[in-house]
C-alpha atoms as a PDB file:
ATOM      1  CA  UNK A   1     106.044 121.316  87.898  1.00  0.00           C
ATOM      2  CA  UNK A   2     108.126 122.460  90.933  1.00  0.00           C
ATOM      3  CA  UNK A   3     109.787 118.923  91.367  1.00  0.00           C
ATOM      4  CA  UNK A   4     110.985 119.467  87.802  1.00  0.00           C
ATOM      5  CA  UNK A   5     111.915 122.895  88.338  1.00  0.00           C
ATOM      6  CA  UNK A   6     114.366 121.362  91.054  1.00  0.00           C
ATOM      7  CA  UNK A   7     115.418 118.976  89.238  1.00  0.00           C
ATOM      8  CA  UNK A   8     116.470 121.642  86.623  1.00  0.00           C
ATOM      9  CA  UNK A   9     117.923 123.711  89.111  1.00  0.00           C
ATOM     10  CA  UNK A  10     120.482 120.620  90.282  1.00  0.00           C
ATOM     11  CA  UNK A  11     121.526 120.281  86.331  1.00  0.00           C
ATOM     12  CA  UNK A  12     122.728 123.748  86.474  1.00  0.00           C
ATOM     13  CA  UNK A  13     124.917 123.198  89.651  1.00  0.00           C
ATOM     14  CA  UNK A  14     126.187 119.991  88.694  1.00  0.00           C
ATOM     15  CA  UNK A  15     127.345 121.403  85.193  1.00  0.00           C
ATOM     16  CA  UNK A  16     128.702 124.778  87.360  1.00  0.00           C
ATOM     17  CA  UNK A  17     130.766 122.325  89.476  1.00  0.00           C
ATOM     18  CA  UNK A  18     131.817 120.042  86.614  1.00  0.00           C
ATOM     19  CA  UNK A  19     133.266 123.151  84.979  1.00  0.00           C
ATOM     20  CA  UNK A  20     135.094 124.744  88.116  1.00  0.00           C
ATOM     21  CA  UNK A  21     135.495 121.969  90.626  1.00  0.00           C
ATOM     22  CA  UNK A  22     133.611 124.050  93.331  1.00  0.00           C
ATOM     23  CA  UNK A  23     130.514 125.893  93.984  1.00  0.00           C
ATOM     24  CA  UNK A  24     129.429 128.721  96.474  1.00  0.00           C
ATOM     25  CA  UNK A  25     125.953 128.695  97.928  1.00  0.00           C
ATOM     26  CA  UNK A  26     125.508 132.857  97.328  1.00  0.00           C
ATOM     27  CA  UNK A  27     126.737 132.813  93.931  1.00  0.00           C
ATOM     28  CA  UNK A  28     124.362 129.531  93.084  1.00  0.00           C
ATOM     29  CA  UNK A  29     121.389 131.347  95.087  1.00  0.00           C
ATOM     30  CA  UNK A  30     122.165 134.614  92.348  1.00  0.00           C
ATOM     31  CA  UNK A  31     122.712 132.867  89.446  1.00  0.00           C
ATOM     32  CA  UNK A  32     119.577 130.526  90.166  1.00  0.00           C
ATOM     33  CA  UNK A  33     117.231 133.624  91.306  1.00  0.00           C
ATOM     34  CA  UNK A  34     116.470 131.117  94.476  1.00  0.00           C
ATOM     35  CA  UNK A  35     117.271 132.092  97.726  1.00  0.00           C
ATOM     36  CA  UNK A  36     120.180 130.387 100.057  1.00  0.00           C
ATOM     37  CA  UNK A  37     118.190 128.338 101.795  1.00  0.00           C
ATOM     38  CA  UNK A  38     116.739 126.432  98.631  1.00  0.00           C
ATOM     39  CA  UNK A  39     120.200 126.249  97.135  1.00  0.00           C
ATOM     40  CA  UNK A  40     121.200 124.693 100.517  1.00  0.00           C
ATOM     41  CA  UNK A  41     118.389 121.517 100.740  1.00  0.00           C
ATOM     42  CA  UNK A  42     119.828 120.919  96.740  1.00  0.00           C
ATOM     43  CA  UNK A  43     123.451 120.815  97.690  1.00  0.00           C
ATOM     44  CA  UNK A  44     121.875 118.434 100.728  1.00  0.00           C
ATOM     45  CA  UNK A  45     120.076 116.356  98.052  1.00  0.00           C
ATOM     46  CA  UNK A  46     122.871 116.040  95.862  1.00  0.00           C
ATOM     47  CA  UNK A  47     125.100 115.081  98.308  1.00  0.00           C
ATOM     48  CA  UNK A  48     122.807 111.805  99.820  1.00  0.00           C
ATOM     49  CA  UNK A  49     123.408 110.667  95.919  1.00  0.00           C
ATOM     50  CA  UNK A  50     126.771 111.107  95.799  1.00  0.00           C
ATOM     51  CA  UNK A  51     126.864 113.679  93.521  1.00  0.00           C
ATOM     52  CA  UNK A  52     128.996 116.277  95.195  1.00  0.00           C
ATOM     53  CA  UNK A  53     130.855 116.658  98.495  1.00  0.00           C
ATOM     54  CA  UNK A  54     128.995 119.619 100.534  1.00  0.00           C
ATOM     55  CA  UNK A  55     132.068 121.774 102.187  1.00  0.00           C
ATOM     56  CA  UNK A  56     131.759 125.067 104.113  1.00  0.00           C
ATOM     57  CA  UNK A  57     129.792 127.635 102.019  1.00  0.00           C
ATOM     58  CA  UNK A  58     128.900 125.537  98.883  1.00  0.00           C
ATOM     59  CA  UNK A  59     130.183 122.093  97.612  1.00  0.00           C
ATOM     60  CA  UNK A  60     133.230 120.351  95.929  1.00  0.00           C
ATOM     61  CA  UNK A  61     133.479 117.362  93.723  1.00  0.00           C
ATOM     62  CA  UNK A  62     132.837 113.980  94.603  1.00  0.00           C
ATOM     63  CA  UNK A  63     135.796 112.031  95.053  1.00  0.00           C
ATOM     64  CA  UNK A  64     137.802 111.187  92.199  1.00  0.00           C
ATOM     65  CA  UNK A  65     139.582 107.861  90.491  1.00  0.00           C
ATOM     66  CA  UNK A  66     137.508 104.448  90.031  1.00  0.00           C
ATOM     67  CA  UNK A  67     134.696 105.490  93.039  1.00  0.00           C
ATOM     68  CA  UNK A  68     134.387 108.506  91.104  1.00  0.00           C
ATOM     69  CA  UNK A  69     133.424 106.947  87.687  1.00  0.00           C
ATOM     70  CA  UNK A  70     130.022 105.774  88.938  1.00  0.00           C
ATOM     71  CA  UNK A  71     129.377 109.618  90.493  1.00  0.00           C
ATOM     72  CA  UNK A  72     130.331 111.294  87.397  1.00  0.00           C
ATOM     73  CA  UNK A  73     127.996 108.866  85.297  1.00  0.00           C
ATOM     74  CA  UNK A  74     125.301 109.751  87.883  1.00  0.00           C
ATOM     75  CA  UNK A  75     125.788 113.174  87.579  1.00  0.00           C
ATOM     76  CA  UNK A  76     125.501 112.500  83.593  1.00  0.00           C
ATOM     77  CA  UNK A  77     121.485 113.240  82.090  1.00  0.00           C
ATOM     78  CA  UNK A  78     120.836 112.975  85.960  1.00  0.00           C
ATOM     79  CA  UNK A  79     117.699 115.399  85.655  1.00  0.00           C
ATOM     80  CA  UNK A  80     116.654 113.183  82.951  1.00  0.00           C
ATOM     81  CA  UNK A  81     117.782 110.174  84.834  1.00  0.00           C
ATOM     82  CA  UNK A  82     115.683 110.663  88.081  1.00  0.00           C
ATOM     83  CA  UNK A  83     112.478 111.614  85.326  1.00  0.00           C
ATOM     84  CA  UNK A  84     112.984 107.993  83.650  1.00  0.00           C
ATOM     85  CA  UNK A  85     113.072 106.288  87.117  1.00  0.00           C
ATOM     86  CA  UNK A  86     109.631 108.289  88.325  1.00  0.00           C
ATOM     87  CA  UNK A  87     107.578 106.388  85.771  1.00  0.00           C
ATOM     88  CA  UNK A  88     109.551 103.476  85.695  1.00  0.00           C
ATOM     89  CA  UNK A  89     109.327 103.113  89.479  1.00  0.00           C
ATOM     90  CA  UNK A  90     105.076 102.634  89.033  1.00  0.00           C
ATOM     91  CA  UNK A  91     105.610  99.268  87.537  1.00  0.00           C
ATOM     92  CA  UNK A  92     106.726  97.967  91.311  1.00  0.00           C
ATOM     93  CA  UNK A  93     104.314  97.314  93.780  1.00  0.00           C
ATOM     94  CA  UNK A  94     104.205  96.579  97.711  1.00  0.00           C
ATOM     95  CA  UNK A  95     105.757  92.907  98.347  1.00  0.00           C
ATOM     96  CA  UNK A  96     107.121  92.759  94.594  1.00  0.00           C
ATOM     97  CA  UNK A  97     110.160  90.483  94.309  1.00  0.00           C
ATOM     98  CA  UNK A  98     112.485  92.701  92.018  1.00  0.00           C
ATOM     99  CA  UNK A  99     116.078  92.855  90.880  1.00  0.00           C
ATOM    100  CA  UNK A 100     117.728  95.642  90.116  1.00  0.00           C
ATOM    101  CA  UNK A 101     121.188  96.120  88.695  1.00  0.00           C
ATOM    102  CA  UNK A 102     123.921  98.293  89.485  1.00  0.00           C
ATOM    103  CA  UNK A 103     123.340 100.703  86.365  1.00  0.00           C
ATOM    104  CA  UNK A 104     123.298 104.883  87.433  1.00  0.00           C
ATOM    105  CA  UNK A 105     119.623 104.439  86.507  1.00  0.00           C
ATOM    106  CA  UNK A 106     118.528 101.768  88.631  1.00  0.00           C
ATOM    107  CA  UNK A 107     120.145 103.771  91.301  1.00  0.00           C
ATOM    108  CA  UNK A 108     118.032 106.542  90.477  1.00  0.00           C
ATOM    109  CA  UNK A 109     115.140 103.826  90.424  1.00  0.00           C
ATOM    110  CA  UNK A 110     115.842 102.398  93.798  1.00  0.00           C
ATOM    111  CA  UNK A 111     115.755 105.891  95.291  1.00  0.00           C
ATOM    112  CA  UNK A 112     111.828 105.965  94.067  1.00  0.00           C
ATOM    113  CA  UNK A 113     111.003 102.540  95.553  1.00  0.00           C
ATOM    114  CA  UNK A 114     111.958 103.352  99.130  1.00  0.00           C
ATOM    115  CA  UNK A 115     108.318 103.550 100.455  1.00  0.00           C
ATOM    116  CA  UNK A 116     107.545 100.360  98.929  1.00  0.00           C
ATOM    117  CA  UNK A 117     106.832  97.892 101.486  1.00  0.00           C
ATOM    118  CA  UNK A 118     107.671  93.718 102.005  1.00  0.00           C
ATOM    119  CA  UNK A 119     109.992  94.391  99.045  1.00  0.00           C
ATOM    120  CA  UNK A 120     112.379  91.693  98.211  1.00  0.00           C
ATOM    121  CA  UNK A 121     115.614  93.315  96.293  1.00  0.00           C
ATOM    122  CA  UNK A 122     117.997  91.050  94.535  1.00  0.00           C
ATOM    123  CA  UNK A 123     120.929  93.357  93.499  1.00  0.00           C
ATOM    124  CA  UNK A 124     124.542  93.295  92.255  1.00  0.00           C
ATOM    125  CA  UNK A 125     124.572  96.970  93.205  1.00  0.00           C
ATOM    126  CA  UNK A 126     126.619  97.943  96.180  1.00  0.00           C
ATOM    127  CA  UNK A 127     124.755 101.001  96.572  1.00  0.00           C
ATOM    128  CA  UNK A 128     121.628 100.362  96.112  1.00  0.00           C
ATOM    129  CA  UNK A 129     121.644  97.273  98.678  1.00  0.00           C
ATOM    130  CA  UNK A 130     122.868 100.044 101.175  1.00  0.00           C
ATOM    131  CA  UNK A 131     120.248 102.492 100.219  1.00  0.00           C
ATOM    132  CA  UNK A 132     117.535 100.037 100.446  1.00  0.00           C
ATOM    133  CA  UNK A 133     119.145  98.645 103.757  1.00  0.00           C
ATOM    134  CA  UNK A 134     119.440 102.086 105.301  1.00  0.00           C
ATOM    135  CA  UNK A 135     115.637 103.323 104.167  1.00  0.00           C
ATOM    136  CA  UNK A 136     113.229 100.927 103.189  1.00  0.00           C
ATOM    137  CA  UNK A 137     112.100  98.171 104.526  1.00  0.00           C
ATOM    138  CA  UNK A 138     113.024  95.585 101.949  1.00  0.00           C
ATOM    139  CA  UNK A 139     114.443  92.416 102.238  1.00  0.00           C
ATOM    140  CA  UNK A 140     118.225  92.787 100.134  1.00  0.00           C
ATOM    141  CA  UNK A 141     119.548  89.863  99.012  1.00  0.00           C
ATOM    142  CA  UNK A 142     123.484  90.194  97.376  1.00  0.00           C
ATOM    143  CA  UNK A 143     124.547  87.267  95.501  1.00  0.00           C
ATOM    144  CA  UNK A 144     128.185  86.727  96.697  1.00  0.00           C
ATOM    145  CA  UNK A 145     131.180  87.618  94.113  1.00  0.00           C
ATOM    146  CA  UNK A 146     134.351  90.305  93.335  1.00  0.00           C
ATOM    147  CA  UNK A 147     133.325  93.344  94.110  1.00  0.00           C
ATOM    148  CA  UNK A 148     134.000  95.697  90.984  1.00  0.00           C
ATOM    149  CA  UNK A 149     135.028  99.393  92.410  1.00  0.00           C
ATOM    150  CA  UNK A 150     134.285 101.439  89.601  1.00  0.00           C
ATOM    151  CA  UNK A 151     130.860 100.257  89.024  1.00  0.00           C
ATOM    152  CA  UNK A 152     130.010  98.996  93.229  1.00  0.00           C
ATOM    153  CA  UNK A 153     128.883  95.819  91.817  1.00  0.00           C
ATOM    154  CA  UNK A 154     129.893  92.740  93.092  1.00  0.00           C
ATOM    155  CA  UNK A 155     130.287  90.326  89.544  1.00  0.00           C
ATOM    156  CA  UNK A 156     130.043  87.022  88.550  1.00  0.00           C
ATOM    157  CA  UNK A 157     127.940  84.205  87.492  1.00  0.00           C
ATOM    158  CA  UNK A 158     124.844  83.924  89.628  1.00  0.00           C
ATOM    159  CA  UNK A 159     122.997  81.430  88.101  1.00  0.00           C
ATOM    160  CA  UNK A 160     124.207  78.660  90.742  1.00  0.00           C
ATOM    161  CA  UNK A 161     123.245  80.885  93.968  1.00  0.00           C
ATOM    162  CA  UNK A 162     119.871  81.856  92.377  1.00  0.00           C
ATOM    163  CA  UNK A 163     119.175  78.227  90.852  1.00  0.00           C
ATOM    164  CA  UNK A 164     116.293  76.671  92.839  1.00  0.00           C
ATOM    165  CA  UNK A 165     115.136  79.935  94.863  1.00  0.00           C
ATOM    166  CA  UNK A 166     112.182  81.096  93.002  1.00  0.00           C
ATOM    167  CA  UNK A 167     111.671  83.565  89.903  1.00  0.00           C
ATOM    168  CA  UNK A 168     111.940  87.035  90.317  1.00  0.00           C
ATOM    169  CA  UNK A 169     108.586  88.418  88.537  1.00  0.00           C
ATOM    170  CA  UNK A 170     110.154  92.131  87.350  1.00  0.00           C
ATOM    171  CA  UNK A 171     113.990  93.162  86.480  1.00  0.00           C
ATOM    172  CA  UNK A 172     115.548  96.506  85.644  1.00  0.00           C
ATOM    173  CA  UNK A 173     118.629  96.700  84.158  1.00  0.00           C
ATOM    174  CA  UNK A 174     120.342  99.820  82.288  1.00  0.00           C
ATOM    175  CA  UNK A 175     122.955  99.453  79.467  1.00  0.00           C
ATOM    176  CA  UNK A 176     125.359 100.708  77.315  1.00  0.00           C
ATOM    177  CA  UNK A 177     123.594 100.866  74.625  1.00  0.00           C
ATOM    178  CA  UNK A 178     121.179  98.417  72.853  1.00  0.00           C
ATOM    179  CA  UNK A 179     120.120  97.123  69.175  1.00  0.00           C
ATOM    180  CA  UNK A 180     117.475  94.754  68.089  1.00  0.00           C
ATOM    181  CA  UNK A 181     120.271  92.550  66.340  1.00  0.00           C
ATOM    182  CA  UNK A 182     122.586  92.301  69.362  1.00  0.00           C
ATOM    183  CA  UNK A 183     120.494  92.684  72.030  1.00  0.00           C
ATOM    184  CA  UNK A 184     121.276  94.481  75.165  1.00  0.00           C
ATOM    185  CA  UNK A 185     125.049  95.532  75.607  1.00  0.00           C
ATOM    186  CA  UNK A 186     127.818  96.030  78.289  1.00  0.00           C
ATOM    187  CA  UNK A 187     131.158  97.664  78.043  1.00  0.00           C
ATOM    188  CA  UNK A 188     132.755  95.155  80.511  1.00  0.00           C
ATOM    189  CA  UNK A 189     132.446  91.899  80.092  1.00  0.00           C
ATOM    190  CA  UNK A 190     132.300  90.776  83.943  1.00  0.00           C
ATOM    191  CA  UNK A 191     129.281  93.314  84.397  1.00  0.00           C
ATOM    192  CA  UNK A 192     127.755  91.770  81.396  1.00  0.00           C
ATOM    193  CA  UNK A 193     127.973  87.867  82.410  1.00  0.00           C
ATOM    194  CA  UNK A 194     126.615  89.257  86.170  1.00  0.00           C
ATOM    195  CA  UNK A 195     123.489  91.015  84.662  1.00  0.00           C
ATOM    196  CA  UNK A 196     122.763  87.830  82.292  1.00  0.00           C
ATOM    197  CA  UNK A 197     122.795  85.914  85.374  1.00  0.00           C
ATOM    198  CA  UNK A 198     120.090  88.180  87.214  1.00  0.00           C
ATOM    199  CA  UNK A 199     118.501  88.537  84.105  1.00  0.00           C
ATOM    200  CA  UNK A 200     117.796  84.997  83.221  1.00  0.00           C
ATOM    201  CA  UNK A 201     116.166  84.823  86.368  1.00  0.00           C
ATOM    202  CA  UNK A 202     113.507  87.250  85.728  1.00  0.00           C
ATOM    203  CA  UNK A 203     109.883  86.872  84.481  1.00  0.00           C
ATOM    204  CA  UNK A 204     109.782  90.316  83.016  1.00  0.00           C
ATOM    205  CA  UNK A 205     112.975  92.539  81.513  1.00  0.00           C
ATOM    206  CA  UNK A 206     112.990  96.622  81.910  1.00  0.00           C
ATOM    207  CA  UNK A 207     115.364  98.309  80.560  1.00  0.00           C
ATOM    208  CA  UNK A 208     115.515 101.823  81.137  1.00  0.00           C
ATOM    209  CA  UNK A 209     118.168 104.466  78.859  1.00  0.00           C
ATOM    210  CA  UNK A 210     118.795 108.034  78.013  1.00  0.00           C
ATOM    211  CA  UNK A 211     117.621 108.218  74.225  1.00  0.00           C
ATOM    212  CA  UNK A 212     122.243 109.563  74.256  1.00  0.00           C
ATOM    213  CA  UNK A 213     122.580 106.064  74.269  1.00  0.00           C
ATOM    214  CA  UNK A 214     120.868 104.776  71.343  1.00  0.00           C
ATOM    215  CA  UNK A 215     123.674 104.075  68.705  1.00  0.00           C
ATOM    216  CA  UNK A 216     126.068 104.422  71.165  1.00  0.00           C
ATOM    217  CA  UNK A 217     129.200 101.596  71.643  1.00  0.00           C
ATOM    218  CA  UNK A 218     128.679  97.824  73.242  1.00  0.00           C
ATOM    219  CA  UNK A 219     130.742  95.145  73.546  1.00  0.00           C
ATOM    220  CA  UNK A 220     129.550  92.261  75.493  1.00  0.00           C
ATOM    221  CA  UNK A 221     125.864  91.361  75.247  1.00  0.00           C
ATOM    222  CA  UNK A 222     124.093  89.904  78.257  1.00  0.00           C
ATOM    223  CA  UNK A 223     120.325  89.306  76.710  1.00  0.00           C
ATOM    224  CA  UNK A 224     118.576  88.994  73.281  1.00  0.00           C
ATOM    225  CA  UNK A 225     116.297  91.706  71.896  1.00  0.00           C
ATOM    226  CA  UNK A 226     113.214  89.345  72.189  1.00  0.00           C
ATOM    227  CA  UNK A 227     113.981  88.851  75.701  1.00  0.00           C
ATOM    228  CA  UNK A 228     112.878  92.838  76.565  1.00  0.00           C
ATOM    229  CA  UNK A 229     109.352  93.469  78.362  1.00  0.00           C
ATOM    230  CA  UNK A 230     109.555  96.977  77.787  1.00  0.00           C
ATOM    231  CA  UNK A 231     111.719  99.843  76.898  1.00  0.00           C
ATOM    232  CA  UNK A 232     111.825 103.253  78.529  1.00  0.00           C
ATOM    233  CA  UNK A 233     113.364 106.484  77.384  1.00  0.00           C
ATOM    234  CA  UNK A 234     112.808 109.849  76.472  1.00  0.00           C
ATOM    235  CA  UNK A 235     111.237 111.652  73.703  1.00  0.00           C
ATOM    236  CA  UNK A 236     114.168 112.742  71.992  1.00  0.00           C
ATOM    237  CA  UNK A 237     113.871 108.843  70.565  1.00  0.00           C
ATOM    238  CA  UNK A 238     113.083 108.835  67.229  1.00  0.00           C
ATOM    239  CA  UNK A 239     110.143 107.019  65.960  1.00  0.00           C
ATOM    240  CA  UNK A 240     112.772 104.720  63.288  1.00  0.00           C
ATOM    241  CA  UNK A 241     114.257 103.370  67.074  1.00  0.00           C
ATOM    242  CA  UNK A 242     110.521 102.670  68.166  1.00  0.00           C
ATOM    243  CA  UNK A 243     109.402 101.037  65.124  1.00  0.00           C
ATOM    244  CA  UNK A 244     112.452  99.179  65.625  1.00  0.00           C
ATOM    245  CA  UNK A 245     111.544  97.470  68.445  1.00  0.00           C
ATOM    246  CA  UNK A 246     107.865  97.201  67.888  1.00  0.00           C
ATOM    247  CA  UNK A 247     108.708  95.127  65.062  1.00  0.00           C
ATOM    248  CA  UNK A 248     110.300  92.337  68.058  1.00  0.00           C
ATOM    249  CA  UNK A 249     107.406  92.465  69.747  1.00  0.00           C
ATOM    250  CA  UNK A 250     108.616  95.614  72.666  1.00  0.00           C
ATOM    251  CA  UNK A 251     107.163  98.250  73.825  1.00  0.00           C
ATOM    252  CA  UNK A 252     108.673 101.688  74.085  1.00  0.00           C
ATOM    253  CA  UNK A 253     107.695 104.288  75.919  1.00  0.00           C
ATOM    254  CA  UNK A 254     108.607 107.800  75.602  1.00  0.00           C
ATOM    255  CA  UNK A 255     108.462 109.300  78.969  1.00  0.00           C
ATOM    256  CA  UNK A 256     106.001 112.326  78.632  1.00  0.00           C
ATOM    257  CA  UNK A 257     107.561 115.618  79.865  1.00  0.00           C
ATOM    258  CA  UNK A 258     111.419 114.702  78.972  1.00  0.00           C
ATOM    259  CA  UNK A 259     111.987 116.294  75.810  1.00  0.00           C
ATOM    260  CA  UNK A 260     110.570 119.904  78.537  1.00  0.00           C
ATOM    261  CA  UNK A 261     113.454 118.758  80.875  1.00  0.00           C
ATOM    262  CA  UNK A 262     115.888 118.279  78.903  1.00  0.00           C
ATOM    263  CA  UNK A 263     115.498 121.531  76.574  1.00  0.00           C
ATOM    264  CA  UNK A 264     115.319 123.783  79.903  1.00  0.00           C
ATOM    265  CA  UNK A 265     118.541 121.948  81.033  1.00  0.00           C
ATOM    266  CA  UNK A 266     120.180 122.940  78.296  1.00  0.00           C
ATOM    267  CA  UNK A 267     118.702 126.168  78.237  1.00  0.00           C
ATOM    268  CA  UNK A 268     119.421 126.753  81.921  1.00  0.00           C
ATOM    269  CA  UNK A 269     123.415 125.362  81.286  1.00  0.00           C
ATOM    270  CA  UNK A 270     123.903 127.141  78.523  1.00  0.00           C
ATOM    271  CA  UNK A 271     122.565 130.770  80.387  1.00  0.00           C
ATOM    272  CA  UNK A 272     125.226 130.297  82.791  1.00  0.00           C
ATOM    273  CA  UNK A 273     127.914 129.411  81.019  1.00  0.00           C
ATOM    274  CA  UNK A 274     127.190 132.860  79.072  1.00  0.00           C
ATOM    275  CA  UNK A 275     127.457 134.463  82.680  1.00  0.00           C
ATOM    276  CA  UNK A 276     130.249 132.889  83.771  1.00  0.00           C
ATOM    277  CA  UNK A 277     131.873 134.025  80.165  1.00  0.00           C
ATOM    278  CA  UNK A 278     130.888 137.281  80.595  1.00  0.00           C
ATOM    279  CA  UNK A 279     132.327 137.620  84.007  1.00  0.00           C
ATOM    280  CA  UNK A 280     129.168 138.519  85.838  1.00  0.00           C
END
C-alpha cells in the first residue's frame, strides 16, 4: 500500500496549493505526519509532471493561462488518474506498436510505459512524445499538424500521413465523457477529428476515464460505441453504466482499490481543510 499512501499524500498537497497558491515543505511535513525529506522527493515528483513549480522552501503553482489548462486537469482525480494508468499500462508489452493521445490520462499512462522496450509510440501529445523521447527507449512518431497550446497536441486529420504505414495493434485515448448512443466525445472539435484519425488506425480501442466523467458534457464525437475494446474506470461506476456497455458488446473494468483511494483522498482533503479553518 505505500505507493498508494503517496499517492494520497500528493492529493493533499495539490488541493493545499490549489487553495493558497503556495506550499511550505515544514508545514506539509506537519500536516502530513511525514518528515521533510519525504515531503521533499513528492514536491520533486510532482514537479517532473508538471504539477507544481518547486521554489525555495516548498512549491508554487504551475504556470498559468492556456499551458496551465492541461496542468490543472492533471492535477484533477490525479491520485485516481495515475491508479487507472497502473492497470491500464499491463495491456502494453515490449515492442508493442501503440498510440496514445494527448488526454491527462494517457499522460499518466505513458509515465508507466517508460521501461517498456522496442516501443513504437504514435502520439498527438506534445508531452508525452518528450517524455518518451527523454526516458524510454521508444521509437516516437508525431504526425505533423497545428500545434494546440492548451491541450500540447498537435491536430488535424491524420489519416493521409498514417495511410499505408501499418496498423497500430492497441490505442488509448481519454475523453470528455462517453455514451453508448454517441459514442466517445470531445469538447473541441479539432482534438476530436485528430483522435478519430489515430483512432481509425487502431486494431484495438482503450479508453480510460474517471467514473466524474460519466454523464458529463460532449460535443464532438470522434468514434462509435461499438468501436470500444474495453473500458476502464473506477468503482464509483455504477453497475446501470456497466450494463450499459455490456449490452454493445464492451468490457468494463472497475479498477480494484479506487473506490480506497479516492475515499482517503477525500478524507485526507477534507482533514486539512478543517486545519487550515481552524487556524492550526
Amino acid at each position: 500500500m505505500s505507493e498508494r499512501y503517496d499517492f494520497m499524500r500528493e492529493e493533499v498537497i495539490l488541493n493545499e496549493l490549489s487553495t493558497t497558491g503556495r506550499v511550505l515543505v515544514n508545514d506539509l511535513a506537519a500536516k502530513l505526519g511525514v518528515s521533510t525529506v519525504t515531503v521533499r522527493k513528492d514536491l520533486d515528483s510532482l514537479e517532473q509532471r508538471a504539477l507544481l513549480r518547486r521554489v525555495r522552501g516548498g512549491a508554487v503553482v504551475a504556470s498559468s493561462g492556456e499551458e496551465g489548462a492541461f496542468s490543472e486537469r492533471l492535477r484533477r482525480d490525479s491520485t485516481n488518474k495515475r491508479e487507472l494508468a497502473r492497470e491500464v499500462a499491463t495491456l502494453v508489452h515490449d515492442g508493442d506498436v501503440i498510440t496514445v493521445d494527448s488526454s491527462t490520462t494517457s499522460y499518466y499512462l505513458a509515465h508507466e510505459l517508460l521501461d517498456r522496450r522496442d516501443l513504437m509510440v504514435i502520439t498527438s501529445g506534445m508531452r508525452a512524445a518528450l517524455l518518451f523521447m527523454e526516458h524510454s527507449t521508444a521509437t516516437v512518431v508525431v504526425p505533423g499538424g497545428v500545434l494546440r497550446r492548451a491541450s500540447g497536441s498537435m491536430v488535424g486529420a491524420f489519416s493521409n500521413v498514417l495511410e499505408g504505414r501499418g496498423r497500430i495493434a492497441k490505442g488509448f485515448f481519454g475523453v470528455a465523457t462517453l455514451s453508448t448512443r454517441l459514442g466517445l466525445l470531445e469538447l473541441s472539435s479539432e482534438e476530436a477529428e485528430t483522435k478519430r484519425s489515430l483512432l481509425n488506425a487502431c486494431d484495438a480501442v482503450y479508453v480510460t476515464l474517471a467514473s466524474s466523467k460519466i454523464g458529463s458534457f460532449g460535443l464532438h464525437s470522434f468514434a462509435e460505441g461499438n468501436q470500444v475494446t474495453g473500458i476502464f474506470t473506477d468503482e464509483r461506476a455504477d453497475d446501470s453504466f456497466l450494463r450499459d456497455w455490456a449490452a454493445l458488446g464492451v468490457p468494463v473494468t472497475r479498477v480494484a482499490g479506487t473506490g480506497e483511494l479516492l475515499d482517503h483522498s477525500e478524507r485526507s482533503i477534507v482533514a486539512v481543510a478543517g486545519r487550515n479553518g481552524t487556524g492550526s
